[in-house]
Protein backbone atom coordinates (compact mmCIF):
# COMPACT_ATOMS: atom_id res chain seq x y z
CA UNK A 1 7.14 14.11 18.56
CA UNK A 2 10.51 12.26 17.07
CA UNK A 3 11.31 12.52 13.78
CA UNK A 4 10.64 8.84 12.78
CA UNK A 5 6.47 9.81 13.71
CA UNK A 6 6.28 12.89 11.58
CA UNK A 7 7.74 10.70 8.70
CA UNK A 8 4.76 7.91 9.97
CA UNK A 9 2.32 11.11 9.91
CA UNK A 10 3.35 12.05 6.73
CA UNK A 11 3.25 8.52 4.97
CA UNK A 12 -0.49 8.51 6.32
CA UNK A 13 -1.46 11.75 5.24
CA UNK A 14 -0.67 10.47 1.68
CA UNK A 15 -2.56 7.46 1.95
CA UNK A 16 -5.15 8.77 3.32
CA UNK A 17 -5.45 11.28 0.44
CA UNK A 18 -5.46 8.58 -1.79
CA UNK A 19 -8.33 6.98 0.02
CA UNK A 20 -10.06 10.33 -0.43
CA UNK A 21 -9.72 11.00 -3.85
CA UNK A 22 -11.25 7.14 -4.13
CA UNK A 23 -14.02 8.23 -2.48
CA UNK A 24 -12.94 5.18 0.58
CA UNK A 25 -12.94 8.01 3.18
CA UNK A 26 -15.61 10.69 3.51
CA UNK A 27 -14.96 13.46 6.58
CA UNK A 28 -17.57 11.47 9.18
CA UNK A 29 -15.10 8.55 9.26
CA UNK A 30 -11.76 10.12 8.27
CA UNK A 31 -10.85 9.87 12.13
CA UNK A 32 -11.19 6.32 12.46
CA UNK A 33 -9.20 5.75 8.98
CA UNK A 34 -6.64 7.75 10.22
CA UNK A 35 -5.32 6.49 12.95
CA UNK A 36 -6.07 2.72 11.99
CA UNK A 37 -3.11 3.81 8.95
CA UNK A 38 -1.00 5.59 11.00
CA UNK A 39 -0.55 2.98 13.81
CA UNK A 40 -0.70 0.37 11.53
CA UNK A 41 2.34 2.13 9.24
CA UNK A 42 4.10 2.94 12.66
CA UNK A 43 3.90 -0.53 14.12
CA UNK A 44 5.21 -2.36 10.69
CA UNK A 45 8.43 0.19 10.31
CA UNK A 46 9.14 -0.18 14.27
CA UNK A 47 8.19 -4.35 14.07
CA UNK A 48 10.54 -4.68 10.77
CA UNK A 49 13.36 -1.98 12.68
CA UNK A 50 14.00 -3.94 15.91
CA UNK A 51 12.03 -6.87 16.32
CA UNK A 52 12.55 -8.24 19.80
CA UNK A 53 11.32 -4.68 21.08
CA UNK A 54 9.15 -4.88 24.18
CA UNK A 55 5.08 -4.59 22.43
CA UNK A 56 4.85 -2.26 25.27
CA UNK A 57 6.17 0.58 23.33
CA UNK A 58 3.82 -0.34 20.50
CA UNK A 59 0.61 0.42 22.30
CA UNK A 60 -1.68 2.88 20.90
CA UNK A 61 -2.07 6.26 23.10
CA UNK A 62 -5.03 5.69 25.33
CA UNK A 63 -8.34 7.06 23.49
CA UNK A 64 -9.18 10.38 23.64
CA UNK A 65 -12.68 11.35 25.13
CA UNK A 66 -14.47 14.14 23.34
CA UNK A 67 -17.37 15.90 24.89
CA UNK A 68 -19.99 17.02 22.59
C-alpha cells in the first residue's frame, strides 16, 4: 500500500463515519458503502492528478469471494 491509498483510506473512513452517525450506513451494508467511497475518492484524485493515465490502472481489485 502507497502512501497516496492510505490518505484515500483515510478520507473514506471519515466519510463513512459521517454516513454512520446519519444513520445512511448500518453494519449489514457498510461493505458495499465502503468501497463504492473509497474507489470513487481514489479514482477522482488519480483522474484530476494525471488525466491521460491508462483506465487500466483505475480498475477496481477483482472481488473477493467469501465462503460462509
Amino acid at each position: 500500500m502507497n502512501a497516496d491509498d492510505e490518505k484515500f483510506l483515510k478520507m473514506a473512513k471519515e466519510i463513512m463515519v459521517k454516513f454512520i452517525e446519519l444513520g445512511r450506513v448500518s453494519p449489514t451494508n457498510f461493505d458495499e458503502h465502503f468501497r463504492s467511497v473509497f474507489w470513487t475518492i481514489k479514482h477522482t484524485a488519480v483522474s484530476a492528478q494525471l488525466p491521460e493515465m491508462p483506465e487500466m490502472s483505475l480498475q477496481s481489485p477483482p472481488e473477493e469471494t467469501t465462503e460462509a
